[in-house]
N, C-alpha and C. Protein backbone atom coordinates (compact mmCIF):
# COMPACT_ATOMS: atom_id res chain seq x y z
N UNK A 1 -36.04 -16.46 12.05
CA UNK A 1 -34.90 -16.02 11.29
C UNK A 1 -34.85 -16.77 9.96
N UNK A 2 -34.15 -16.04 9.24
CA UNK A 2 -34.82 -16.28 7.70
C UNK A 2 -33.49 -16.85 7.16
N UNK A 3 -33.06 -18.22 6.50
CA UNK A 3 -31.32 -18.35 6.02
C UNK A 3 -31.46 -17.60 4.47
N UNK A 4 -30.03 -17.08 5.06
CA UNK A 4 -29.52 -16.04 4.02
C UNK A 4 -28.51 -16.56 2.81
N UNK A 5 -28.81 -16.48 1.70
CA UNK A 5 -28.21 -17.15 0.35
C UNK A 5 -26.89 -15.93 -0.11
N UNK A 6 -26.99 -14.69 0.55
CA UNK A 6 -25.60 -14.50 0.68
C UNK A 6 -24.57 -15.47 1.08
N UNK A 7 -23.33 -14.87 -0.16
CA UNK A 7 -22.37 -15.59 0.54
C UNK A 7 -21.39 -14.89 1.98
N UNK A 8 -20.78 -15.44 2.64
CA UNK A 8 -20.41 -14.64 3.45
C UNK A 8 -18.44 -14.48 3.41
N UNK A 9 -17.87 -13.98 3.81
CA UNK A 9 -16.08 -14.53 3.55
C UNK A 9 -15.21 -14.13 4.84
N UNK A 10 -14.30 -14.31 4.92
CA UNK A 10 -13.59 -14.13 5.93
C UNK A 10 -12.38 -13.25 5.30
N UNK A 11 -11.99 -12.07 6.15
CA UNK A 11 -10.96 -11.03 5.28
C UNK A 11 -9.86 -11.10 6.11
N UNK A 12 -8.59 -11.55 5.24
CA UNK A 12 -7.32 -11.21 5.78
C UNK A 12 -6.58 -9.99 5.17
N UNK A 13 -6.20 -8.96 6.32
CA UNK A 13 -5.57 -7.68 5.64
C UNK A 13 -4.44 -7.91 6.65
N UNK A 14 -3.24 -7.15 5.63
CA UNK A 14 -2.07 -7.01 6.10
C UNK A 14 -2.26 -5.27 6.01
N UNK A 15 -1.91 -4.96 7.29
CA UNK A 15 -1.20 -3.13 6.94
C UNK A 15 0.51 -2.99 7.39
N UNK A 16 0.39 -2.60 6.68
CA UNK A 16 2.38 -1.73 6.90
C UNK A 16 2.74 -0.38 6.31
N UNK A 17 4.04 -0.30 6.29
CA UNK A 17 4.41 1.01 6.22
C UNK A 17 5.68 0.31 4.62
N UNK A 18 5.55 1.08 3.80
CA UNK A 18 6.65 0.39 2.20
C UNK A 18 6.77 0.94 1.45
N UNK A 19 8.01 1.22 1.10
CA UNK A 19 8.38 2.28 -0.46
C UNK A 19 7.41 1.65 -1.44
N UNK A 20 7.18 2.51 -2.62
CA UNK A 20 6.16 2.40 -3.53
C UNK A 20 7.44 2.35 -4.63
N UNK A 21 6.74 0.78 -6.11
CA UNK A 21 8.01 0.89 -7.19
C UNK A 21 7.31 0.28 -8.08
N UNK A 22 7.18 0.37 -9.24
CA UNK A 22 7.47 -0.27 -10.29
C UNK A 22 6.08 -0.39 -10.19
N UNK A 23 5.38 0.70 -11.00
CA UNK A 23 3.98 1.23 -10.78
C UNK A 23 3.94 0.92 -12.40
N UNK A 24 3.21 -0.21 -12.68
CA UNK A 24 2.75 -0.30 -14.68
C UNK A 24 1.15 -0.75 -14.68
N UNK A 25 1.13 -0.68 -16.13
CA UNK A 25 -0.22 -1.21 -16.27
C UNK A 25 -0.08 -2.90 -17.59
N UNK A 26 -0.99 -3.38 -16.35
CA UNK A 26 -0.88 -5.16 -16.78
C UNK A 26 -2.24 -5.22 -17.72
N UNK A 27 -1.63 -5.75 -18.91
CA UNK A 27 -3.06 -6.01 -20.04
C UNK A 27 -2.43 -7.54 -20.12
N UNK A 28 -3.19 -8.81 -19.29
CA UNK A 28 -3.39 -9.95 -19.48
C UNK A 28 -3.97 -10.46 -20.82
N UNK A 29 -3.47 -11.86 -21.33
CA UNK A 29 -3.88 -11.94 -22.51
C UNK A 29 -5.78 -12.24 -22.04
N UNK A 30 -5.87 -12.76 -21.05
CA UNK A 30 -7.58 -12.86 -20.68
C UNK A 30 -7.79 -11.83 -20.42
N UNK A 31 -8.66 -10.97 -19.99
CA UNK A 31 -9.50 -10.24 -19.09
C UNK A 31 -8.97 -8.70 -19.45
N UNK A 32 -9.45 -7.95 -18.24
CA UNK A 32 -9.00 -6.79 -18.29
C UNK A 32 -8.25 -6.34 -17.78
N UNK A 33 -7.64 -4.94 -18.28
CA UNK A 33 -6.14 -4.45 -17.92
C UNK A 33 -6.22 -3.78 -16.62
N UNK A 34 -5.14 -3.68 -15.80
CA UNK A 34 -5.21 -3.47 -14.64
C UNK A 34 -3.61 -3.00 -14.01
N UNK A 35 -4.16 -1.91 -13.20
CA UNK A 35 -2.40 -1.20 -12.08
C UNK A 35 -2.37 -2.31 -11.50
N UNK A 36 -0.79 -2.12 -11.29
CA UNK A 36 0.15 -2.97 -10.49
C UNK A 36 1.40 -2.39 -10.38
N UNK A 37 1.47 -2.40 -8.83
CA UNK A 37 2.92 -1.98 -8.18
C UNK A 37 3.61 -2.59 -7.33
N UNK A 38 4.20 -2.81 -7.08
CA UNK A 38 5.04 -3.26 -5.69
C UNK A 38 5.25 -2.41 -4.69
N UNK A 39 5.15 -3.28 -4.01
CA UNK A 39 5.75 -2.45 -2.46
C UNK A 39 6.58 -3.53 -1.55
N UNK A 40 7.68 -2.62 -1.26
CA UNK A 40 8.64 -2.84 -0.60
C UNK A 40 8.37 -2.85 0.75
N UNK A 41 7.78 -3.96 2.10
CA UNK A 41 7.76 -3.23 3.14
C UNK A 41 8.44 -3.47 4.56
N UNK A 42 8.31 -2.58 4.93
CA UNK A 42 9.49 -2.45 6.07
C UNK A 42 9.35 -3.41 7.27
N UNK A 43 10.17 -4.29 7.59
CA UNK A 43 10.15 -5.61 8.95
C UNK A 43 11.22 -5.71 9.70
N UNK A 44 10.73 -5.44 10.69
CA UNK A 44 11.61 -5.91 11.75
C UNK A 44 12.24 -4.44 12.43
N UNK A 45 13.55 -4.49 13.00
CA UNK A 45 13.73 -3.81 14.11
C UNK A 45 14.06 -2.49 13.03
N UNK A 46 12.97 -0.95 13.66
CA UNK A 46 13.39 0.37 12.77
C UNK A 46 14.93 0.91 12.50
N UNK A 47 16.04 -0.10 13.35
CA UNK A 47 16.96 0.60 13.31
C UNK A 47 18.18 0.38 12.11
N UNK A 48 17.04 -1.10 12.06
CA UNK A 48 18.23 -2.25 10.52
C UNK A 48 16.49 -2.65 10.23
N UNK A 49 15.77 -2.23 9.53
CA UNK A 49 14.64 -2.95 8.74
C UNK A 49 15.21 -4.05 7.67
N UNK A 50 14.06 -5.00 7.78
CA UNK A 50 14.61 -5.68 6.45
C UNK A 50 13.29 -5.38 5.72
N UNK A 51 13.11 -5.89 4.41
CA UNK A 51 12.26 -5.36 3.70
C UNK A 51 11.27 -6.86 2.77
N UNK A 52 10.21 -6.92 3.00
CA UNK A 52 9.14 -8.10 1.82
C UNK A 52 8.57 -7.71 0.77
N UNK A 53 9.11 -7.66 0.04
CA UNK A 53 8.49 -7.37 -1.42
C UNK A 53 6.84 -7.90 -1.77
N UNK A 54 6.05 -7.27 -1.90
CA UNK A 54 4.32 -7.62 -2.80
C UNK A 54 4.82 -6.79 -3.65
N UNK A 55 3.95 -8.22 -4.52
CA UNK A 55 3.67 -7.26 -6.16
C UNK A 55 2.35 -7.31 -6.04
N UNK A 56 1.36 -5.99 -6.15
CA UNK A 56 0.18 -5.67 -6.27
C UNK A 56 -0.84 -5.95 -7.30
N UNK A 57 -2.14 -5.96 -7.22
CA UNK A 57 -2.67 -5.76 -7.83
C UNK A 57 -3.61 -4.18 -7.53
N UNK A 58 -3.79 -3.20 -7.68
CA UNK A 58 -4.03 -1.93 -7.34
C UNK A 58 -5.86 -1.92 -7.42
N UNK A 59 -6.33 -2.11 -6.07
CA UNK A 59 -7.86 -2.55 -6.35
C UNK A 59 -7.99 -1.01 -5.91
N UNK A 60 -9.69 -0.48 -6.23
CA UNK A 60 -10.39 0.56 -5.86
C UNK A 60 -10.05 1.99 -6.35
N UNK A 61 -10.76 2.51 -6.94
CA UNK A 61 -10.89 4.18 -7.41
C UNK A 61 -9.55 4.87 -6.81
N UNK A 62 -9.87 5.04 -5.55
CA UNK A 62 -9.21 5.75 -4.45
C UNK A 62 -7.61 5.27 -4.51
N UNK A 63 -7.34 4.42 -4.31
CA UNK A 63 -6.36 3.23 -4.54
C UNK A 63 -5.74 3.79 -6.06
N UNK A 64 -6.70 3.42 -6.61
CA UNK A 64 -5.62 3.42 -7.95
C UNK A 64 -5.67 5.08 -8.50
N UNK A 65 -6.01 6.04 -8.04
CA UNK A 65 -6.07 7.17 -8.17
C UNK A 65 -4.81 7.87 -7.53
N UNK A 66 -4.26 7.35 -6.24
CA UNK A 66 -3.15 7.91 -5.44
C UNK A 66 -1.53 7.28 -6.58
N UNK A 67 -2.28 5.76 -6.47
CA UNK A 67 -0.95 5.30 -6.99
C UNK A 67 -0.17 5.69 -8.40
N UNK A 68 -1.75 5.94 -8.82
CA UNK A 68 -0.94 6.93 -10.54
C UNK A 68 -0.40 8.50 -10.28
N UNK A 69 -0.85 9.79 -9.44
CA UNK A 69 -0.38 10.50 -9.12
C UNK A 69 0.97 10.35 -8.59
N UNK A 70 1.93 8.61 -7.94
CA UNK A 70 3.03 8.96 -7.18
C UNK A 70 3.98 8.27 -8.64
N UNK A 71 3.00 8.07 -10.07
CA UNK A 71 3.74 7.41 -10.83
C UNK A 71 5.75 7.67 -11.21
N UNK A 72 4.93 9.24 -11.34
CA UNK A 72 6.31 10.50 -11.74
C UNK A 72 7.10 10.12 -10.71
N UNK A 73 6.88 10.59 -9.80
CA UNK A 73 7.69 10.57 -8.56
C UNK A 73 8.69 9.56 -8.58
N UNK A 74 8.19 8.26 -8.41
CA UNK A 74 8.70 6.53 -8.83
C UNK A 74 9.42 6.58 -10.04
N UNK A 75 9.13 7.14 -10.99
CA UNK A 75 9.80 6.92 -12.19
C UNK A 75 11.26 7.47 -12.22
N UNK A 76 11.21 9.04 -11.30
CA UNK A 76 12.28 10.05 -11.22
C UNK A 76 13.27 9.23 -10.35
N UNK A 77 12.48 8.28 -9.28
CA UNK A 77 13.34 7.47 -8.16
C UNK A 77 13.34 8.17 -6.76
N UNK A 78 12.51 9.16 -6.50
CA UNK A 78 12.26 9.54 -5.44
C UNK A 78 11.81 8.37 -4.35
N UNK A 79 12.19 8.61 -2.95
CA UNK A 79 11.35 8.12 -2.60
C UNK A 79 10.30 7.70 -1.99
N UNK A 80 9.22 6.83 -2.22
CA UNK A 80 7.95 7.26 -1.98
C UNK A 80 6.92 6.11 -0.88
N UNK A 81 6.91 7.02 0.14
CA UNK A 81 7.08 5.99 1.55
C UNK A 81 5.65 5.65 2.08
N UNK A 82 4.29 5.05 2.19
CA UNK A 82 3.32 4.74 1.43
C UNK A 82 2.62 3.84 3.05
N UNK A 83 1.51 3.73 3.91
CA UNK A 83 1.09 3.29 4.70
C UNK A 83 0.21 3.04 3.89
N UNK A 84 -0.20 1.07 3.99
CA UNK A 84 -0.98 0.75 3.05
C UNK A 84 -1.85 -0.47 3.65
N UNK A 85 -2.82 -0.93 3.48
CA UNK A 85 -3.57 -2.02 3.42
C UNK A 85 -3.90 -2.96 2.44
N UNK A 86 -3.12 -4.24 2.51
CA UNK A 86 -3.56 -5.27 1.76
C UNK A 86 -4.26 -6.27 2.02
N UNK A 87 -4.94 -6.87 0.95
CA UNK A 87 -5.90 -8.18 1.09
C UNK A 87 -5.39 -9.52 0.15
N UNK A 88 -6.42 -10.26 0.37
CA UNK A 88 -6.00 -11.68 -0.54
C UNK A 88 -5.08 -11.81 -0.48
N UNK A 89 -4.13 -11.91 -0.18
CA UNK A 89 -2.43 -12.37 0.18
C UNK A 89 -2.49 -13.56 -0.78
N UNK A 90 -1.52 -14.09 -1.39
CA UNK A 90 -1.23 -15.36 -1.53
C UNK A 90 0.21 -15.41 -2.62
N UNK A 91 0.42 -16.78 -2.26
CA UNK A 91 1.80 -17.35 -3.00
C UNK A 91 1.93 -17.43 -4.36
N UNK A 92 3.06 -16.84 -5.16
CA UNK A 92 2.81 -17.73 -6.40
C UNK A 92 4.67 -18.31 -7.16
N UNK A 93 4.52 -19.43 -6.75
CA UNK A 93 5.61 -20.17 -7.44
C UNK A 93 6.32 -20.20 -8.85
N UNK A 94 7.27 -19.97 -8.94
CA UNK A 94 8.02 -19.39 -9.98
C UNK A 94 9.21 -20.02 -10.63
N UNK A 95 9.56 -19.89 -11.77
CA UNK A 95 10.97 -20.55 -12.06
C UNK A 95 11.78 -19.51 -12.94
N UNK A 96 12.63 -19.80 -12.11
CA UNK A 96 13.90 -17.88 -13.01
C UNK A 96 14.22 -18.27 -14.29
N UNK A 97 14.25 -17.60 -15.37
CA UNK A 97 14.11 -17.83 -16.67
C UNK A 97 15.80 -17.53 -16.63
N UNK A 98 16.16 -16.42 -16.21
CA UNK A 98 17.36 -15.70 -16.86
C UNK A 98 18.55 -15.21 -15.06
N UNK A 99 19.59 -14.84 -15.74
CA UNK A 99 20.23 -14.49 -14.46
C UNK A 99 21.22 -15.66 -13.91
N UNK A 100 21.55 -15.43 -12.79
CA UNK A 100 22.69 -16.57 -12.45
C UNK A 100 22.10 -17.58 -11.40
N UNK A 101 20.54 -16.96 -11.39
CA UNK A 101 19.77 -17.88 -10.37
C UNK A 101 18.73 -18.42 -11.78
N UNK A 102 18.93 -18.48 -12.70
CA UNK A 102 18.19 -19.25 -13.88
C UNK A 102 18.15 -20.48 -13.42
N UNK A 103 16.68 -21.06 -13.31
CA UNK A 103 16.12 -22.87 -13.26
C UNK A 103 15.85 -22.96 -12.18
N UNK A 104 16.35 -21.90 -11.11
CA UNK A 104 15.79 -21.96 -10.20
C UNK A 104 14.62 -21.61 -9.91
N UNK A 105 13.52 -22.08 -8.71
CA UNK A 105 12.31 -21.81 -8.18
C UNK A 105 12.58 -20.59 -7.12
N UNK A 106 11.39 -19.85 -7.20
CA UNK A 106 11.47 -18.25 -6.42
C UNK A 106 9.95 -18.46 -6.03
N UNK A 107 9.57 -17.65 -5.06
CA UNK A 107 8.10 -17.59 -4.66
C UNK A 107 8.08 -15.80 -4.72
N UNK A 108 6.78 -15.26 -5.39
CA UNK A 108 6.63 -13.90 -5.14
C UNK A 108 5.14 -13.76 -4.20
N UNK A 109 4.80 -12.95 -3.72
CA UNK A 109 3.73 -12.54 -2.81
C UNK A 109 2.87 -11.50 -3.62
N UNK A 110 1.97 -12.48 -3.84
CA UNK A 110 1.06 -11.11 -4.57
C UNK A 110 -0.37 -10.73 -3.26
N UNK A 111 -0.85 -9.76 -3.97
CA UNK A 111 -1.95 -9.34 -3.33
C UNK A 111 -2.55 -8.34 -3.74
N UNK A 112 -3.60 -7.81 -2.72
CA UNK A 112 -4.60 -6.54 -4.02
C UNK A 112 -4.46 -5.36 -2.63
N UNK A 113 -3.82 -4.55 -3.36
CA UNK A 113 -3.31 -2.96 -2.98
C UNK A 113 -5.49 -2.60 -2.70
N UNK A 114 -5.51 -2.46 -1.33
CA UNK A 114 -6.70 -1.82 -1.08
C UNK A 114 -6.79 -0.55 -0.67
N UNK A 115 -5.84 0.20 0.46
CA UNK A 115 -6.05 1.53 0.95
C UNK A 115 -4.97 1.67 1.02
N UNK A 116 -4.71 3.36 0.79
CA UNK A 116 -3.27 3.91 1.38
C UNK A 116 -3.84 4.61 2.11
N UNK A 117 -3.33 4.79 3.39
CA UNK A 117 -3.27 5.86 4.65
C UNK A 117 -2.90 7.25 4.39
N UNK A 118 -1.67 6.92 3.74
CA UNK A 118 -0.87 8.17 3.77
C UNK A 118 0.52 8.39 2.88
N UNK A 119 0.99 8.67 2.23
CA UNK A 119 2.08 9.01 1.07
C UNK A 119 2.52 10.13 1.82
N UNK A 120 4.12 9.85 1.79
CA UNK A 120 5.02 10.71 2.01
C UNK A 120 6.72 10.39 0.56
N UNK A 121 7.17 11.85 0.45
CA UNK A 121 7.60 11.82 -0.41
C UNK A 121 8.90 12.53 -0.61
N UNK A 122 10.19 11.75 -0.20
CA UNK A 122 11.57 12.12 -0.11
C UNK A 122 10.62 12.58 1.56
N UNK A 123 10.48 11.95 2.30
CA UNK A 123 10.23 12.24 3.86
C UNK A 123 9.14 13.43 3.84
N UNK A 124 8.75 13.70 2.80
CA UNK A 124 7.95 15.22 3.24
C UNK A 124 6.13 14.46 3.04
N UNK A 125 5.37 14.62 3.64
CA UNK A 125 4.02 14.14 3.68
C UNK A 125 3.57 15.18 2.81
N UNK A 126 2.16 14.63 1.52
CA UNK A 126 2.22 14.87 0.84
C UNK A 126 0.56 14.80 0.55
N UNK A 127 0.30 13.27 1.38
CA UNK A 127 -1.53 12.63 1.42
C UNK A 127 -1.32 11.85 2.60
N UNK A 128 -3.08 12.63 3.36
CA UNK A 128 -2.90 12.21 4.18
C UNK A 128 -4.59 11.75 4.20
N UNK A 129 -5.58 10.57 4.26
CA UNK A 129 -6.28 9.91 4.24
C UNK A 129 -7.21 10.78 5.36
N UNK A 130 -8.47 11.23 5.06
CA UNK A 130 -9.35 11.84 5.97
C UNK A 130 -10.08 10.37 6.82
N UNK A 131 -10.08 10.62 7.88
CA UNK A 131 -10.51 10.01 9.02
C UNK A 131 -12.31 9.72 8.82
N UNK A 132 -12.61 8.32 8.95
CA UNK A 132 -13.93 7.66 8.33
C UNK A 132 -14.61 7.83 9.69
N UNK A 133 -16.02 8.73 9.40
CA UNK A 133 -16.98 8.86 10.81
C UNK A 133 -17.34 7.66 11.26
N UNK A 134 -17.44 7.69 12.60
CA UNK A 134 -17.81 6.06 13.59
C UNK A 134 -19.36 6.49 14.24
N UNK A 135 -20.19 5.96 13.60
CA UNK A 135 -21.23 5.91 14.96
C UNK A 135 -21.23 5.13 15.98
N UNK A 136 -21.10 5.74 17.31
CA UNK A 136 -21.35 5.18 18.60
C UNK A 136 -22.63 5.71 19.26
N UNK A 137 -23.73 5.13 19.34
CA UNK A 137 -24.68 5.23 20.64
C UNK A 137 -25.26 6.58 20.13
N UNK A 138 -25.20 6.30 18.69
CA UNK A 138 -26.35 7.39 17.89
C UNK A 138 -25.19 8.46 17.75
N UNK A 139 -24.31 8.87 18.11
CA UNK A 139 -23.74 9.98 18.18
C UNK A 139 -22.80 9.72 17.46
N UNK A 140 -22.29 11.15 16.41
CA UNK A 140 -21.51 10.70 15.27
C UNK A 140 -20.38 11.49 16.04
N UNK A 141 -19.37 10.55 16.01
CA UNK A 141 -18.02 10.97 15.86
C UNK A 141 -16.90 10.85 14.93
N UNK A 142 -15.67 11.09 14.85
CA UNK A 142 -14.77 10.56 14.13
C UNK A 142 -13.90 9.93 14.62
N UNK A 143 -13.50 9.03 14.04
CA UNK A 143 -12.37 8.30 14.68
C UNK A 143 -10.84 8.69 13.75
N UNK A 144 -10.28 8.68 14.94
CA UNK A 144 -8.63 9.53 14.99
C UNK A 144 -7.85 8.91 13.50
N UNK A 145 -7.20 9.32 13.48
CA UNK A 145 -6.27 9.23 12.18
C UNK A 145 -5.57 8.00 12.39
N UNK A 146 -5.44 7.00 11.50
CA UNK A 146 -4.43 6.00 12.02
C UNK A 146 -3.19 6.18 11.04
N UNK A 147 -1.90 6.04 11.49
CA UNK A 147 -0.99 6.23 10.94
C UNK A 147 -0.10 5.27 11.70
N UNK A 148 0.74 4.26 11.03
CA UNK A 148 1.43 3.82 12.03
C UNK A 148 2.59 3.95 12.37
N UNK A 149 3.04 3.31 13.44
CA UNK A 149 4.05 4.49 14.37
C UNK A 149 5.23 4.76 13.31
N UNK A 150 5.79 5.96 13.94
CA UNK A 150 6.82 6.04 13.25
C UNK A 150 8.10 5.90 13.22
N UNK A 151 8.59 5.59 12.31
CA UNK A 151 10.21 4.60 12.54
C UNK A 151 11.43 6.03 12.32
N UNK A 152 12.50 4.80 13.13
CA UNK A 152 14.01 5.80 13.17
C UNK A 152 14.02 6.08 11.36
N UNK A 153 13.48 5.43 10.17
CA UNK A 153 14.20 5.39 9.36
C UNK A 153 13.23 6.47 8.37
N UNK A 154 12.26 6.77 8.86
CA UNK A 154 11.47 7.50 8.47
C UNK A 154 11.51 8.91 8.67
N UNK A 155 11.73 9.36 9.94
CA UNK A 155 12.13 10.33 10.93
C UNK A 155 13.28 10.89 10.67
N UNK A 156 14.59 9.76 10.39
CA UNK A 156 15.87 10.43 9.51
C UNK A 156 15.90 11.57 8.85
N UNK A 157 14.94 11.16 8.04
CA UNK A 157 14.76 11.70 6.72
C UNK A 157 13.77 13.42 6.50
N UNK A 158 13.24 13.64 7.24
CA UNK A 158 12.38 14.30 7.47
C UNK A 158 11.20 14.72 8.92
N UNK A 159 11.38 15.94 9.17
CA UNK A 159 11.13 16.34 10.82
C UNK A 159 9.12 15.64 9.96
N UNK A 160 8.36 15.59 11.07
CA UNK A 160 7.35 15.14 11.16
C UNK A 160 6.36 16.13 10.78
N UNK A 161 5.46 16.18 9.92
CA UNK A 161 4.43 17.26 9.72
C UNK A 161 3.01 17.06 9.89
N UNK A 162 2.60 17.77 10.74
CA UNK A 162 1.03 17.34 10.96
C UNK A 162 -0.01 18.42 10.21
N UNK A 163 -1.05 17.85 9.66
CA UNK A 163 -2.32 18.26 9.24
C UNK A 163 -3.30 18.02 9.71
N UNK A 164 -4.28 18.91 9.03
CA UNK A 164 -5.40 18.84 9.68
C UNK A 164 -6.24 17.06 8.81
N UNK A 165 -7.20 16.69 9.44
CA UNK A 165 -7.51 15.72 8.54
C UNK A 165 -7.85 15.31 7.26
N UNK A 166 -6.81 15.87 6.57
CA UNK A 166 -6.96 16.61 5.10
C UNK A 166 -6.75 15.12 4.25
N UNK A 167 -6.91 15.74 2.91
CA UNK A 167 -6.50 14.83 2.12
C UNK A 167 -5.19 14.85 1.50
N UNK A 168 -4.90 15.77 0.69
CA UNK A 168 -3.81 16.52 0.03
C UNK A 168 -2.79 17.33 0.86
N UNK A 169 -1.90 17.49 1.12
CA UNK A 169 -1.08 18.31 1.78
C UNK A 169 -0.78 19.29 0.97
N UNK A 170 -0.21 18.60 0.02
CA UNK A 170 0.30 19.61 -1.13
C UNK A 170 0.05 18.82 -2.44
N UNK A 171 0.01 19.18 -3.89
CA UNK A 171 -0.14 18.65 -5.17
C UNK A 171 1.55 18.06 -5.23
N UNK A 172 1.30 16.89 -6.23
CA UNK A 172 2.58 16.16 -5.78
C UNK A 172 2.09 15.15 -6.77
């Protein structure tokens, strides 16, 4: 066996279910410009959620292709209910400039927006993520749709609609 000068890493992803907000584009005075949104996401019991704010960084084609299509939507204030996968998690320490919490220290949660599952919109599903083939034992299958479960607060809002393993439901 031959040692390998790859590097190798260890991946932490968070998935949840989180309104989509405050979708802009960041031109740093270094580097290059880049989407960023927040997401709002949903914790704890479906019947009183509380909610953790990430502010994103919007990584991948796919990724940042959904999130500019739900721009309108966000802007109008609809709202736009978003099964997502994040990576790189981390802290970043802060001090409030303005407001009645001015001088004070705040922590925000950033991270890099990797996959959305699925966009739904004022409760109506809208994108729904085609299901990635699995090989098992030579034989190609697909593996099932993941969506995760669904909450009282979601359900409120809108009876449940199923598709086929599509991408688009409808233009939106």
């Amino acid at each position: 066996m031959t040692p390998s000068n790859e590097k190798s890493y260890f991946d932490l992803h968070i998935s949840g279910i989180g309104y989509l907000n405050r979708i802009r584009e960041v031109t740093p005075k270094k580097g290059e410009p880049f989407l960023a949104c927040d997401i709002a996401a949903l914790n704890g019991e479906s019947d009183k959620p509380t909610y953790v704010r990430f502010d994103t960084r919007v990584s991948g084609s796919e990724a940042q292709h959904l999130v500019r299509r739900c721009e309108e939507a966000v802007k109008a204030e609809k709202k736009v209910l978003i099964g997502f996968r994040l990576g790189d998690l981390w802290a970043d320490i802060f001090t409030y400039s303005k407001g009645k919490r001015a001088g004070e220290q705040g922590v925000s949660f950033k991270a890099r927006l990797l996959y959305i599952g699925w966009i739904k919109m004022d409760g109506k599903t809208v994108y729904k993520a085609e299901p990635k083939a699995v090989q098992i034992d030579t034989e190609e299958t697909q593996a099932p749709a993941s969506e995760p479960a669904t909450s009282d607060v979601e359900t409120q809002s809108a009876p449940s609609q199923t598709t086929d393993a599509a991408t688009t439901v409808e233009s939106f």
